[in-house]
C-alpha atoms as a PDB file:
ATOM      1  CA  UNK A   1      78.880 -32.400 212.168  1.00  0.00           C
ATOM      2  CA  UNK A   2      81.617 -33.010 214.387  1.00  0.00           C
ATOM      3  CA  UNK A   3      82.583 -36.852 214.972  1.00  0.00           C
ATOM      4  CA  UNK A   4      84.709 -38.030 217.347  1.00  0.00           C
ATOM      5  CA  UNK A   5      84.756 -37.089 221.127  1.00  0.00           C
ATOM      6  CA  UNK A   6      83.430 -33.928 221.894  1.00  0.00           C
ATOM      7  CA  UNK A   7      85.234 -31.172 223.554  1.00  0.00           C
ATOM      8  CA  UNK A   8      84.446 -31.985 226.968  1.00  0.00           C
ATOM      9  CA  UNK A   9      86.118 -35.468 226.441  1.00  0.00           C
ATOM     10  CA  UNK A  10      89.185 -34.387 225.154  1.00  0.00           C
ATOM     11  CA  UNK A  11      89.897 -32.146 227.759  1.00  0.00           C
ATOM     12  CA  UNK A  12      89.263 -34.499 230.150  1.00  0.00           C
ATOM     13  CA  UNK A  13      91.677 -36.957 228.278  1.00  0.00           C
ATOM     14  CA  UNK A  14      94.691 -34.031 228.231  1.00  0.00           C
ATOM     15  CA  UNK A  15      95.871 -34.822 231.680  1.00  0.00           C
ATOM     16  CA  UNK A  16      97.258 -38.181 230.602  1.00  0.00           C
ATOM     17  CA  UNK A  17      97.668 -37.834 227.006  1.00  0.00           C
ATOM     18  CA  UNK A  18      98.867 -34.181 225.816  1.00  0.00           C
ATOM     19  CA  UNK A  19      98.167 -35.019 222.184  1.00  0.00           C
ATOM     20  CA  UNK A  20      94.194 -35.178 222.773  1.00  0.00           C
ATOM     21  CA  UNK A  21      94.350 -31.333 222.691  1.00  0.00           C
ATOM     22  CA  UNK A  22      95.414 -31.158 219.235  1.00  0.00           C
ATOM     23  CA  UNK A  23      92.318 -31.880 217.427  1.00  0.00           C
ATOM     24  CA  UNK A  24      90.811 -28.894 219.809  1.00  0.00           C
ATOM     25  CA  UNK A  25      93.374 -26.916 218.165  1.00  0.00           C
ATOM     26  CA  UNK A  26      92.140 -27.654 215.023  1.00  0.00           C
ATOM     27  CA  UNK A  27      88.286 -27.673 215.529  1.00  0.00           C
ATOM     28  CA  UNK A  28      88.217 -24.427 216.937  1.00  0.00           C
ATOM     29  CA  UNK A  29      91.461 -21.807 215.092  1.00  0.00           C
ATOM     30  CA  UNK A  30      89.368 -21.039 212.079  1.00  0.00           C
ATOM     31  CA  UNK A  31      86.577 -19.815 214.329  1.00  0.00           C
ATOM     32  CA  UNK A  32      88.895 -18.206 216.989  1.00  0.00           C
ATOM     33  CA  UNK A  33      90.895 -16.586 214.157  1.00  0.00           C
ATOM     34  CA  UNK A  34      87.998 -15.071 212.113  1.00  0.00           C
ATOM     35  CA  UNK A  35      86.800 -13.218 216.072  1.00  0.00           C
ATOM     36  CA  UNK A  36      90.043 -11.845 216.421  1.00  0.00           C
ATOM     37  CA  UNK A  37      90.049 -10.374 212.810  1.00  0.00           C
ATOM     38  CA  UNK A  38      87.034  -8.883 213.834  1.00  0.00           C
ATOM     39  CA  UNK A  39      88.059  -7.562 216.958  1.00  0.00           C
ATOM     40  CA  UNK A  40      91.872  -7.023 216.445  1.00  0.00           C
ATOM     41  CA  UNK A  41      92.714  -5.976 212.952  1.00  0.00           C
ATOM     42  CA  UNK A  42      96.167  -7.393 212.155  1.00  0.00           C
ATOM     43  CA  UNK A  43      96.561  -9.572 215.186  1.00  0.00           C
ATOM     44  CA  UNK A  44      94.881 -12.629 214.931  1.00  0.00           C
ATOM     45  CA  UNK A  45      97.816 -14.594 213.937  1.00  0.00           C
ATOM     46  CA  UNK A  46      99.654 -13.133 217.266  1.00  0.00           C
ATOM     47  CA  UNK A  47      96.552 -13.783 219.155  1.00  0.00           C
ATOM     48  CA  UNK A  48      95.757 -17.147 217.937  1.00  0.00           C
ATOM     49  CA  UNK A  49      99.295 -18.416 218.391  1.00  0.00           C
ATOM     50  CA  UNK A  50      99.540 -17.086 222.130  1.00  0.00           C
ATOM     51  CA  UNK A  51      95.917 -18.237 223.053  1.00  0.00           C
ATOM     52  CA  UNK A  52      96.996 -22.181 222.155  1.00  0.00           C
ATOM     53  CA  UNK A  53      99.675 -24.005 224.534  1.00  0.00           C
ATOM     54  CA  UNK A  54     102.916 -24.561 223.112  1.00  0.00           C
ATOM     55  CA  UNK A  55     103.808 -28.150 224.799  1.00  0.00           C
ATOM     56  CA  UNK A  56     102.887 -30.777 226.794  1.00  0.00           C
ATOM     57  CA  UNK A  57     103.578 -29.393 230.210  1.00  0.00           C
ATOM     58  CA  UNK A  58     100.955 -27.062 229.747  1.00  0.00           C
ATOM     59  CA  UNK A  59      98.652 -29.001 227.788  1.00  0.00           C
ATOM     60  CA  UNK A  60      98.419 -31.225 230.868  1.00  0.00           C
ATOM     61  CA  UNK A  61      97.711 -28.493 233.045  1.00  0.00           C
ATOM     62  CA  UNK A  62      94.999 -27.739 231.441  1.00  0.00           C
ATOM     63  CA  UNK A  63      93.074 -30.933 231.517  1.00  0.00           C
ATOM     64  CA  UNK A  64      94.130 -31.167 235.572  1.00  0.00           C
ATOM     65  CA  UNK A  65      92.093 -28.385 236.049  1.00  0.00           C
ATOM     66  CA  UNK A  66      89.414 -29.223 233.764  1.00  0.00           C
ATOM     67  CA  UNK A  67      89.541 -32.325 236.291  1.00  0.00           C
ATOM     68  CA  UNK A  68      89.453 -30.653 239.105  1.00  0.00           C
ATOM     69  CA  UNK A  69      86.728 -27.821 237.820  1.00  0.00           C
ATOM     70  CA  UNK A  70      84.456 -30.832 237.135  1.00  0.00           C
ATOM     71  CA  UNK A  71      84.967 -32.382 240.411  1.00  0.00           C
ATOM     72  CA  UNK A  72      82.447 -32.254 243.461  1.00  0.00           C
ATOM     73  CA  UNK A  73      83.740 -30.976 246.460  1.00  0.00           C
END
């Protein structure tokens, strides 16, 4: 059982704080990495490594458009 904030929360947080992504990072590589040893033999460490943001700028990016996904229009 997950505790903590769920997903949803975290990427909503991104936008101000870059560092909520992290523990995304880490709920989620084992899974991502065992699909893409499935799929990919021999490049799930390339995949996995391209699939995660490396820094802030783009970390933040992603939870403005979570934002603005989850806003009415």
């Amino acid at each position: 059982m997950t505790t903590g904030p769920n997903d949803e929360e975290l990427l909503s947080r991104t936008a101000r704080d870059p560092a909520s992504f992290e523990p995304l990072v880490e709920r989620h590589s084992t899974a991502l990495h065992g699909y893409f040893a499935r799929r990919a033999l021999g490049a799930a460490d390339d995949l996995l490594a391209e699939l995660w943001p490396q820094d802030d700028e783009h970390v933040a990016g992603i939870g403005l458009a979570f934002a603005r996904r989850r806003r009415p229009d």
